[in-house]
Protein backbone atom coordinates (compact mmCIF):
# COMPACT_ATOMS: atom_id res chain seq x y z
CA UNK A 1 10.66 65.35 0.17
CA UNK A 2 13.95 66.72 0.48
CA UNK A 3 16.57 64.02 -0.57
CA UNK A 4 19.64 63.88 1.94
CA UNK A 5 21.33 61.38 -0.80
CA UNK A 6 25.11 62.48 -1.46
CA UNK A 7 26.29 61.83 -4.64
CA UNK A 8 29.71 61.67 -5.86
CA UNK A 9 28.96 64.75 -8.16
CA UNK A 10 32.02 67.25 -9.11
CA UNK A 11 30.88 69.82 -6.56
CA UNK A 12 29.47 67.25 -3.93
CA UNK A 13 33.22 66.04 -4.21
CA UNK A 14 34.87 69.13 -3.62
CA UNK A 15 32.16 69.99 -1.12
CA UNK A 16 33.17 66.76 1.31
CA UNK A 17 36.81 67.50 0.59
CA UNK A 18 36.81 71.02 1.74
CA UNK A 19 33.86 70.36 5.06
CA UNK A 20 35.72 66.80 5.90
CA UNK A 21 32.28 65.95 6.22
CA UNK A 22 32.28 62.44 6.73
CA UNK A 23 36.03 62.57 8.83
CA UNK A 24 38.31 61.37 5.98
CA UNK A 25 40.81 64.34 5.09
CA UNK A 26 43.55 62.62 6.80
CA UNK A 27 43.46 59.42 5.22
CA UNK A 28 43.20 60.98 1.86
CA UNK A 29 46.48 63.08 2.45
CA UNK A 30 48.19 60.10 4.06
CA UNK A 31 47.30 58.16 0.58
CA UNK A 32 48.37 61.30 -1.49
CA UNK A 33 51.79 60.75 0.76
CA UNK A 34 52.19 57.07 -0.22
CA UNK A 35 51.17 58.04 -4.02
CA UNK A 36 54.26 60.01 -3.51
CA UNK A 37 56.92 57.17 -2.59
CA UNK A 38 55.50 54.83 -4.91
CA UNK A 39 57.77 55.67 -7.78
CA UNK A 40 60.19 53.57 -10.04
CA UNK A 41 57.62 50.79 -10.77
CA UNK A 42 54.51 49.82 -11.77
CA UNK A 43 52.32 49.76 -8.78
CA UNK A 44 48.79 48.36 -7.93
CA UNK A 45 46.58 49.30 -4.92
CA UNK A 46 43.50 48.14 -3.97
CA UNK A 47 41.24 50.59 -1.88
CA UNK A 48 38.80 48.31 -0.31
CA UNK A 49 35.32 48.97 1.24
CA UNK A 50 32.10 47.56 0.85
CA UNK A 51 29.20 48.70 -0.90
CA UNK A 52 28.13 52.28 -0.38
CA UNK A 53 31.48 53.02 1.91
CA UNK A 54 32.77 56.16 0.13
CA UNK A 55 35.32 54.93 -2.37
CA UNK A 56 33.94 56.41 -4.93
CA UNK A 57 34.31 59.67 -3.15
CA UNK A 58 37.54 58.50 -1.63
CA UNK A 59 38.84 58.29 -4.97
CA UNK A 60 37.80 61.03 -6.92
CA UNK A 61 38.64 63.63 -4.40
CA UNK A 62 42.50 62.20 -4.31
CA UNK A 63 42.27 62.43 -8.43
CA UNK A 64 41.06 66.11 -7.64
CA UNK A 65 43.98 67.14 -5.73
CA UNK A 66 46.18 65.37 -8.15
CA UNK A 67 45.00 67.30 -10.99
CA UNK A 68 44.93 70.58 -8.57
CA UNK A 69 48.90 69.99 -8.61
CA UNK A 70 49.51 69.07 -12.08
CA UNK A 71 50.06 72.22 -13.92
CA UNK A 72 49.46 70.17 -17.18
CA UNK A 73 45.80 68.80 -16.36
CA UNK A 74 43.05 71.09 -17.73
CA UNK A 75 41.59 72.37 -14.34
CA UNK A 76 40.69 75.98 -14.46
CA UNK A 77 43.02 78.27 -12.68
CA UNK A 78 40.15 79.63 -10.25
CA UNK A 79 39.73 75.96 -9.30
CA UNK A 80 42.74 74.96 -9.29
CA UNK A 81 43.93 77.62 -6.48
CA UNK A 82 40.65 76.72 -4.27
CA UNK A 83 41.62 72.83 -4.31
CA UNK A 84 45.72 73.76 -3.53
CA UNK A 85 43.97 75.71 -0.32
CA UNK A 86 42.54 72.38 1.02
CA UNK A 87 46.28 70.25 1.22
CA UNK A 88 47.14 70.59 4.62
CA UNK A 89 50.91 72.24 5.47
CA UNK A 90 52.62 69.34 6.80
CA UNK A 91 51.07 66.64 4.02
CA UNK A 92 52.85 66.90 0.47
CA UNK A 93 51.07 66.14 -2.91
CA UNK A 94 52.81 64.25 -5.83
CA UNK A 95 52.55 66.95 -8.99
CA UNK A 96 52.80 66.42 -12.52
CA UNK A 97 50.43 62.57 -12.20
CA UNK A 98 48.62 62.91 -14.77
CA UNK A 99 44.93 61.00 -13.65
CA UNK A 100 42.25 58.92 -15.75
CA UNK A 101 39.25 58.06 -14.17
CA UNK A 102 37.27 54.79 -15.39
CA UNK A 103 34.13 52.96 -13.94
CA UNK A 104 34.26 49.65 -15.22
CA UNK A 105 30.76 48.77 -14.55
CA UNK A 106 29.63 50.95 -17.06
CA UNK A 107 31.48 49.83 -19.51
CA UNK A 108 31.73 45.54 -18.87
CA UNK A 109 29.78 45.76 -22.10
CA UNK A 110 32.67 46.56 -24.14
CA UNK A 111 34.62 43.31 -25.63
CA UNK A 112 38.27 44.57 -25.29
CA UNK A 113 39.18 45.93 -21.63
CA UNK A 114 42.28 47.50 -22.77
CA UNK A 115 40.88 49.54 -25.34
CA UNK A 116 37.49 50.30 -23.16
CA UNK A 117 40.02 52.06 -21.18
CA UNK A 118 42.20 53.65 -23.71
CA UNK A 119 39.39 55.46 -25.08
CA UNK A 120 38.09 56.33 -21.48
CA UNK A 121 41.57 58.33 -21.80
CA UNK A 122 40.95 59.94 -24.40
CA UNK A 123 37.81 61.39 -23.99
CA UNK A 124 38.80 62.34 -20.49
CA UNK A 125 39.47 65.69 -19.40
CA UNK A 126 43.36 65.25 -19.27
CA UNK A 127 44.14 65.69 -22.50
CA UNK A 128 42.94 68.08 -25.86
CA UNK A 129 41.60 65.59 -27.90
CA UNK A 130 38.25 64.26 -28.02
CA UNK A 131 36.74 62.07 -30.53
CA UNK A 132 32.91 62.70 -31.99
CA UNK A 133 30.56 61.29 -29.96
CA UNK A 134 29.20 59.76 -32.08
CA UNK A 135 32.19 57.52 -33.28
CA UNK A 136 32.52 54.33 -32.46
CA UNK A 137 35.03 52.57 -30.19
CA UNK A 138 36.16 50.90 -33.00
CA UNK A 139 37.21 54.03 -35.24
CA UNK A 140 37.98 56.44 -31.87
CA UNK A 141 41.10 53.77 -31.25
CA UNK A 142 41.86 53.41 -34.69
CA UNK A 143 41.81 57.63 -34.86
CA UNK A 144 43.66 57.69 -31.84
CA UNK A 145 46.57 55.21 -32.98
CA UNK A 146 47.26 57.40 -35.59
CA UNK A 147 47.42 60.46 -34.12
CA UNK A 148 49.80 59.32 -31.44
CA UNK A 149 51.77 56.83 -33.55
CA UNK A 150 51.90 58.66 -36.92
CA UNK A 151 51.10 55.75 -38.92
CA UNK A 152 47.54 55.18 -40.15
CA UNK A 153 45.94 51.94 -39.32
CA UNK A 154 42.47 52.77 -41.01
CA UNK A 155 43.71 50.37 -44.06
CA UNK A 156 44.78 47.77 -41.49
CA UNK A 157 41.11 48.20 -40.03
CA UNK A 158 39.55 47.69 -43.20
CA UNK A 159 41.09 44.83 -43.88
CA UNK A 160 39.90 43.05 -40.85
CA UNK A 161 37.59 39.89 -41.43
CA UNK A 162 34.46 39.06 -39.96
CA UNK A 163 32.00 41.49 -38.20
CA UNK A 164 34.58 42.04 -35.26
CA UNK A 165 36.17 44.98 -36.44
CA UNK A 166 38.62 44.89 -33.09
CA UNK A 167 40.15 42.08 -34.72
CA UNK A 168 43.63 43.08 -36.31
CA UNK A 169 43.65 45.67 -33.18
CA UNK A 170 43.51 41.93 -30.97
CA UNK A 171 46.88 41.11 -32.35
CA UNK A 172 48.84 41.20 -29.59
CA UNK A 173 51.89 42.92 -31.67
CA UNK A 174 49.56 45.77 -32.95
CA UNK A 175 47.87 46.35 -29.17
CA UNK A 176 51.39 46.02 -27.10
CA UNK A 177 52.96 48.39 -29.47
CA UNK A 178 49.79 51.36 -29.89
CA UNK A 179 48.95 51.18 -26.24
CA UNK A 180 52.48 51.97 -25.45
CA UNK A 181 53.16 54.56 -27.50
CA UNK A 182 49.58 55.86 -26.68
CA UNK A 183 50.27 55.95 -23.13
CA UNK A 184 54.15 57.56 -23.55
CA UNK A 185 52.87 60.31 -25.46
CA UNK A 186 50.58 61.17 -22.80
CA UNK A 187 52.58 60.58 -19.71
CA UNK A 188 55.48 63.11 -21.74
CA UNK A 189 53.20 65.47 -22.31
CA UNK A 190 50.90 65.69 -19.71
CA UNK A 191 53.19 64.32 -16.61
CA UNK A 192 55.61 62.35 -15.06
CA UNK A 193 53.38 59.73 -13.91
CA UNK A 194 50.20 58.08 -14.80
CA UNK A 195 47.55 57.07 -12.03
CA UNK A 196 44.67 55.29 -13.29
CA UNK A 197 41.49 55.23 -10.69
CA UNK A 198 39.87 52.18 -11.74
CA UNK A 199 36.04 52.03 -9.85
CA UNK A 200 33.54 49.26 -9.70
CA UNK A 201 35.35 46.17 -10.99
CA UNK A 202 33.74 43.85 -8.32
CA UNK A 203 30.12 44.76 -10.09
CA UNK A 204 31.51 43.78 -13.14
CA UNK A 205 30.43 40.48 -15.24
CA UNK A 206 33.01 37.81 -14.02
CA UNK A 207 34.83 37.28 -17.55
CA UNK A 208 35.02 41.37 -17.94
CA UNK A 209 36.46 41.58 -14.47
CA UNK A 210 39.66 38.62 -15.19
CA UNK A 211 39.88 39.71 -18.45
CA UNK A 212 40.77 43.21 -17.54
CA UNK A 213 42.77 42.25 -14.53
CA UNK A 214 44.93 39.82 -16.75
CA UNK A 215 44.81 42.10 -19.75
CA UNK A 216 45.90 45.26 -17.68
CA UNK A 217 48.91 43.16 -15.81
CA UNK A 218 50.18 41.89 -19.70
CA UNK A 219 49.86 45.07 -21.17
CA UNK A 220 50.23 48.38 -19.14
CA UNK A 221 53.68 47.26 -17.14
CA UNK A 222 55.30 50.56 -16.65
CA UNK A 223 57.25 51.71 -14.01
CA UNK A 224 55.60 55.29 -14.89
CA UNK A 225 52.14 53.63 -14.00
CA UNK A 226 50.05 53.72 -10.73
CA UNK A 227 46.39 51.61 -10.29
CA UNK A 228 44.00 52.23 -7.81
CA UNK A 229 41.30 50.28 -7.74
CA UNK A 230 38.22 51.14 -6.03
CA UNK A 231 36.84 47.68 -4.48
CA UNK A 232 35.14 45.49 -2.30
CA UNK A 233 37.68 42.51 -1.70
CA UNK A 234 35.36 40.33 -0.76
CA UNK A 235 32.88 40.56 -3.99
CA UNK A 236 35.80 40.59 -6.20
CA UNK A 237 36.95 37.02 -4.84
CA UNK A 238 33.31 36.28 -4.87
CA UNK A 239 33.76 37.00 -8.67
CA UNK A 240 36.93 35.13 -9.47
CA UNK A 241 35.27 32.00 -7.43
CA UNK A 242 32.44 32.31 -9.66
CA UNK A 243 34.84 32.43 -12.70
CA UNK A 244 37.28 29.47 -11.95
CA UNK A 245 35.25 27.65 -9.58
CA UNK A 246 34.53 27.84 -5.65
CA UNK A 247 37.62 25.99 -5.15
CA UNK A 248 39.79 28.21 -6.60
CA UNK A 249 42.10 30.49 -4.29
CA UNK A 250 40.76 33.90 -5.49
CA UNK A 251 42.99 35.48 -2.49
CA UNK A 252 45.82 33.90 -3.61
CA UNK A 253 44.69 34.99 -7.57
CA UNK A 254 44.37 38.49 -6.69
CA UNK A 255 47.66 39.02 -5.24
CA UNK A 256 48.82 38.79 -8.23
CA UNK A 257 47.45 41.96 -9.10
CA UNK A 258 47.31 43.94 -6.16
CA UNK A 259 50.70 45.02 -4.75
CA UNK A 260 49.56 46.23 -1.71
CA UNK A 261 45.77 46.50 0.17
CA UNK A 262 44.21 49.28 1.87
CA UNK A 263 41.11 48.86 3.89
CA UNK A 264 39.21 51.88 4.18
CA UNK A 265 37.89 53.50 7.32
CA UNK A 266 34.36 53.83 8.77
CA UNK A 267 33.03 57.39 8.45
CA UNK A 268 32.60 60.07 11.08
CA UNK A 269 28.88 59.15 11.93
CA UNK A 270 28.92 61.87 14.39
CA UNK A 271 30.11 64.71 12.08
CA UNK A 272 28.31 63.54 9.10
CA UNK A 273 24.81 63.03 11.21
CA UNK A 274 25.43 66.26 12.44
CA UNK A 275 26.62 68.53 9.90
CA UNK A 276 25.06 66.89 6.52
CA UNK A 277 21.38 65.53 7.64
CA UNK A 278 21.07 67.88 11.22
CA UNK A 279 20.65 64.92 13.48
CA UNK A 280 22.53 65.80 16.41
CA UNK A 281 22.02 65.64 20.34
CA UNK A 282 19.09 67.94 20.53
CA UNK A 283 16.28 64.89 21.30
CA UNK A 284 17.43 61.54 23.58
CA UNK A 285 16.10 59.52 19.67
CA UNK A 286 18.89 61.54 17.74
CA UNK A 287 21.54 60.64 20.26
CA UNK A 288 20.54 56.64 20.49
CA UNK A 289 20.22 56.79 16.34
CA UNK A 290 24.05 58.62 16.17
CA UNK A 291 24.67 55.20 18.64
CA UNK A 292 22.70 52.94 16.32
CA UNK A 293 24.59 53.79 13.50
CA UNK A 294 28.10 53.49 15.28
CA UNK A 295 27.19 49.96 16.61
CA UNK A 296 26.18 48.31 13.11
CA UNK A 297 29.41 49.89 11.62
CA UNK A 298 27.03 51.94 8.58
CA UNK A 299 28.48 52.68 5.45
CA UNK A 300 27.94 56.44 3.84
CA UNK A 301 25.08 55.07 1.75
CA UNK A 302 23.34 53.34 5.28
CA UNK A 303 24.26 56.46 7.02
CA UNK A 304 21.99 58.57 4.23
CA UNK A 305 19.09 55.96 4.46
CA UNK A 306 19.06 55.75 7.94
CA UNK A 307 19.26 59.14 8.50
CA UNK A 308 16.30 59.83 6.02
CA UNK A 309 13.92 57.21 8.08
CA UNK A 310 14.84 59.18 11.38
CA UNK A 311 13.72 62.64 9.96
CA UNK A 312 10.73 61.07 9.17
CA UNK A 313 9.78 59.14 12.20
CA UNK A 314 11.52 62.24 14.20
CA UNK A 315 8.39 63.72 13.66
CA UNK A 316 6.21 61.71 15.30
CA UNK A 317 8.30 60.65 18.05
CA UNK A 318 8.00 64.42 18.59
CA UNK A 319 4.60 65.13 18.14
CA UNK A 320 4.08 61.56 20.63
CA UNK A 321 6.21 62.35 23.02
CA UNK A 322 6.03 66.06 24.34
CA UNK A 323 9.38 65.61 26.40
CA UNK A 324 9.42 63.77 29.55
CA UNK A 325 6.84 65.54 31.28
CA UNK A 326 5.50 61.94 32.98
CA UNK A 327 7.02 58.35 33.38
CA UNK A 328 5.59 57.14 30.04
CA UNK A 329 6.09 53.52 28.42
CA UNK A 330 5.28 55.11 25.16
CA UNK A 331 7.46 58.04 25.36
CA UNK A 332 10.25 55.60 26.61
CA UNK A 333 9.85 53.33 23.36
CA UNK A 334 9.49 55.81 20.75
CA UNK A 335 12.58 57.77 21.90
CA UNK A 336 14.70 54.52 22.96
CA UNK A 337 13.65 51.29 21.30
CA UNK A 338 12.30 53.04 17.85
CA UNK A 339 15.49 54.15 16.33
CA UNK A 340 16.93 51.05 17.03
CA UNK A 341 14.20 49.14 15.19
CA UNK A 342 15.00 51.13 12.07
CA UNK A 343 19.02 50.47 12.37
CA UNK A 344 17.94 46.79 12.67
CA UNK A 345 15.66 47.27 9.60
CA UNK A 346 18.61 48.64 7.25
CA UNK A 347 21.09 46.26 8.91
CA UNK A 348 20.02 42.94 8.70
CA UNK A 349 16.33 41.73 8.17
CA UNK A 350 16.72 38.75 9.64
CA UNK A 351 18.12 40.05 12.98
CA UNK A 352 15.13 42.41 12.69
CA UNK A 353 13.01 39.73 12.66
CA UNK A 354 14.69 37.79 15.23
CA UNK A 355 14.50 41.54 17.56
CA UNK A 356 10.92 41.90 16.81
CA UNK A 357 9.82 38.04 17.23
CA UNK A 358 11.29 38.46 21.05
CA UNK A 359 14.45 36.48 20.56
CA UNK A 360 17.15 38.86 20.19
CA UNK A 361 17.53 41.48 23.09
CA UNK A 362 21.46 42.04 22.06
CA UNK A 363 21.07 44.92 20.02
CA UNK A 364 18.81 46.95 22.17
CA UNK A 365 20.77 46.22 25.65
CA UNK A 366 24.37 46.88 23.84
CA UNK A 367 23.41 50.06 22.68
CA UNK A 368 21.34 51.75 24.82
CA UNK A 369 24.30 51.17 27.36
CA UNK A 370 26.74 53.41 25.14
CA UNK A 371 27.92 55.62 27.26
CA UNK A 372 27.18 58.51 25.02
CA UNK A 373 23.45 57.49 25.77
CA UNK A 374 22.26 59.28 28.99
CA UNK A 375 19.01 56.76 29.98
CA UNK A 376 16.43 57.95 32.04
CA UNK A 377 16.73 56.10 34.70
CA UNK A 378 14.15 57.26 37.14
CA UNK A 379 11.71 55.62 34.42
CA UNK A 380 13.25 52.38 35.05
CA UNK A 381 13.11 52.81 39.19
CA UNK A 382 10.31 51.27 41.30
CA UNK A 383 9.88 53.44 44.47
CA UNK A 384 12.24 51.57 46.91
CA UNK A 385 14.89 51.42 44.38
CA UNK A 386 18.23 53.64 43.75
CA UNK A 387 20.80 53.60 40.92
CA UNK A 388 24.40 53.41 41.34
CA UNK A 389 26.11 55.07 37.90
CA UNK A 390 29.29 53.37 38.32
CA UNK A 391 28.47 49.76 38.45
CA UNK A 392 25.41 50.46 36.61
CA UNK A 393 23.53 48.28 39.37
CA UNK A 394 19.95 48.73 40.48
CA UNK A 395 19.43 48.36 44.47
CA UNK A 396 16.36 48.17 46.33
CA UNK A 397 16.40 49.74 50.10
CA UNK A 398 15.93 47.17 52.77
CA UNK A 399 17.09 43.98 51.59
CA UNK A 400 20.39 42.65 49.27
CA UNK A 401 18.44 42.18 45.62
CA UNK A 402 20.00 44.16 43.24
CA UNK A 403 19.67 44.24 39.42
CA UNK A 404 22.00 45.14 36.91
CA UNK A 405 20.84 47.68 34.53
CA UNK A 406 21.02 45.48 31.55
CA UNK A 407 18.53 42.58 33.11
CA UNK A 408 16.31 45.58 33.37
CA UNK A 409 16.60 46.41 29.56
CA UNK A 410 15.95 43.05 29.16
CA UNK A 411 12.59 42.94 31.02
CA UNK A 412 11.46 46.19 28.96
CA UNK A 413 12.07 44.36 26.39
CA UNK A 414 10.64 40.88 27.18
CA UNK A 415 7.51 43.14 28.23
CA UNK A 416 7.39 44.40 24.45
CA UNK A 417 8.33 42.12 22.19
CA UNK A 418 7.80 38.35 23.59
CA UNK A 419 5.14 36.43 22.62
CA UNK A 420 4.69 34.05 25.44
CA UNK A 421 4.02 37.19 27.94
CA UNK A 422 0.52 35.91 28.98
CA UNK A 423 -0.02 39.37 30.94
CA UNK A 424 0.53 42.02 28.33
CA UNK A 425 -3.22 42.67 27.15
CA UNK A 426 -2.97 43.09 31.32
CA UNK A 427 -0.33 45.85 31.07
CA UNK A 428 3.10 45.32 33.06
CA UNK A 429 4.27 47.67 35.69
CA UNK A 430 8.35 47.93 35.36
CA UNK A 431 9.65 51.14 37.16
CA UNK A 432 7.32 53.87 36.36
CA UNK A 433 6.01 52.77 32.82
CA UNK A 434 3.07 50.85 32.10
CA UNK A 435 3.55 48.44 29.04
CA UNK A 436 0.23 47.72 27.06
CA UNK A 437 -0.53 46.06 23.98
CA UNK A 438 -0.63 49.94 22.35
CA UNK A 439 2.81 50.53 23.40
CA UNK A 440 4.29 47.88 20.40
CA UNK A 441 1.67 49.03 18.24
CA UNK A 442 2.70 52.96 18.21
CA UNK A 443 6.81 51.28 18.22
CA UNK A 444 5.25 49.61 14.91
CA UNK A 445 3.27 52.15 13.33
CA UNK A 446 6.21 55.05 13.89
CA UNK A 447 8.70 52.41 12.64
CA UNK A 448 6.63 51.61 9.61
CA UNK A 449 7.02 55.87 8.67
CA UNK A 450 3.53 55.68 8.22
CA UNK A 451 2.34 57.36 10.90
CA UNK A 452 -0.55 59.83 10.88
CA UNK A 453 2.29 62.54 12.68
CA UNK A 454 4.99 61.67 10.01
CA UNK A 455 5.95 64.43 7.89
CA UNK A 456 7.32 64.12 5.00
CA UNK A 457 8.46 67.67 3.51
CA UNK A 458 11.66 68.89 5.10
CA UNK A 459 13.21 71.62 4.69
């Protein structure tokens, strides 16, 4: 099966940079801009975003353009002059920051934050050196404090106690003074400013996570400095609570830290639907899933599942259907109800639940009134009855009853998924569709992807 998954690879970054894939050009320039002004102190951000909402991405393809303008960062020149190409004329880019990149989830294993991310410096791609890989952290910071200081500290190593060979480094005198002069060197050479892009801190073990925050605030104050962090604000005060206790003001805490907070936006669901997994307006299904995934607000990471269930049960609400050629129940629940039963599915189980035990009709009726949705409402029409567009109101000839277009979603609805209908084995009659038992089951069975017309090879 083809995977639709986008990872925040090199060239998947460049690749959503350059296509604006998911919508979010602007908002990167607009950050580059206030990267810009934020000069003559040592500044914290906090990009935040849930789970799976592009900050990964967010962040890495600012750091490229960064690097694209800093004639001292190692990007090759071909590079280098595709990247310049993307800025947009009226937006500016800071030059000469030089940029570090460090996922602290992968490395809440190591016991000393500050030099975790010292020696995530030096083995970056900013700067010449790199230490064997197969040195420890221990001796890389110990190499790396002598080349940058000039004085070797192997003897002051060795004559650490214990099996904690990070303790004489732990004196705060020794740290405070090599991290310093680490960190000058580099910003002299290599720029005029440092930006750190610090990802993943909210996955991190609570005592990694306050230890680096604390560690990073006592240690790396310099008005040549810039943090980013990459995070969701609401697990990282989950964190802290867990920490110092659920009493604790973790808000409060973390403003500390963060000087100022940027929420980041919801992607372009239509352009990313479109362009990336070819799920446009071509079938009345593609244009209620686009809808689906608007109304429940889907991260990048939902948008790629969801859009992976969809190819799949596209193909057998394609093979079921065979277009509108007759008022059809099925055909009206596949193409309508189904994709909405997978959004639910990836959204929230228990709403699912609550949808598919006939107690929620919310979802369904808000959505499938988007007016993006065109609904086929001749389906929905008993003979006598017309349809008025504008007030959405359905009105029988001959007499006053009218009914709005939403109380009829709600009878379809009722019809399929409410237990206490005593007539279904019966069929019901609403419009021009005939709801039977077999209806729910093929809404079920496609839903489930395991349909006997599911495909599962796409090209």
């Amino acid at each position: 099966m083809k995977s639709y998954s986008y990872k925040p690879t090199d060239d998947n970054v460049l690749h959503l940079l350059k296509s604006n894939l998911i919508g979010r050009k602007q908002d990167i320039m607009r950050f580059l801009a206030l990267l810009s002004n934020m000069e003559g102190d040592c500044y914290s951000i906090a990009l935040n975003g849930e789970w799976g909402s592009g900050k990964t991405f967010f962040i890495k393809q600012v750091k490229l353009l960064l690097d694209a303008k800093n004639p001292y960062s190692q990007m090759p020149d071909d590079l280098r002059k595709e990247v310049i190409k993307i800025v947009d004329s009226n937006f500016s880019v800071p030059e000469s920051c030089t940029t570090i990149y460090y996922d602290a989830w992968i490395n809440d294993n190591h016991d000393d934050p500050i030099l975790s991310l010292v020696y995530a410096t030096m083995v970056s791609n900013q700067i010449k050196f790199s230490p064997e890989k197969n040195r420890s952290l221990s001796d890389a910071a110990a190499a790396l404090a002598s080349v940058i200081s000039g004085r070797d500290i192997s003897a002051l190593l060795s004559q650490a106690k214990g099996t904690d060979t990070f303790v004489a480094l732990r004196n705060a005198d020794n740290i405070h003074r090599l991290v310093r002069e680490f960190l000058d060197q580099l910003i002299q050479e290599h720029g005029n400013r440092l930006v750190f892009f610090i990802d993943e801190l909210d996955r991190c073990k609570p005592n990694y996570a306050i230890r680096f925050l604390e560690r990073i605030k006592h240690y790396l104050d310099d008005d040549r400095i810039t943090f980013v962090f990459a995070v969701s604000l609401s697990q990282l005060q989950w964190t802290v609570k867990s920490y110092y206790g659920s009493e604790f003001n973790s808000t409060r805490y973390l403003d500390k830290f963060f000087d100022l907070r940027i929420s980041l936006r919801s992607i372009d669901h239509e352009s990313f639907f479109s362009r990336q997994l070819d799920i446009g307006h071509n079938y009345i299904f593609e244009t209620v899933c686009i809808e689906a995934a608007k109304y429940f607000n889907f991260s990048l990471r939902e948008a790629e599942r969801y859009g992976q269930m969809m190819k799949i049960a596209g193909s057998a609400i394609r093979k079921h259907s065979g277009g509108f050629s007759e008022a059809n129940a099925k055909v009206f629940s596949l193409c309508y109800v189904v994709p909405i039963v997978l959004a639910l599915q990836m959204y929230d189980i228990d709403l699912y639940n609550r949808f598919m035990a006939g107690l929620d009709s919310g979802p369904m009726i808000d959505i499938l009134l988007c007016p993006n949705i065109e609904l086929r409402t001749d389906f929905l029409l008993f003979s006598q009855e017309t349809y008025d567009s504008e007030s959405r109101i359905i009105n029988c000839a001959g007499n006053e009853r009218s009914v709005p277009l939403s109380d009829r979603l709600k009878e379809i609805y009722t019809v399929l998924f409410s237990k206490n209908n005593g007539h279904y084995h019966r069929g019901v009659t609403i419009g021009r569709m005939t709801f039977e038992n077999s209806t729910r089951c093929c809404i079920e069975e496609i839903a489930s992807m395991l349909s006997p017309q599911s495909e599962y090879q796409f090209e």
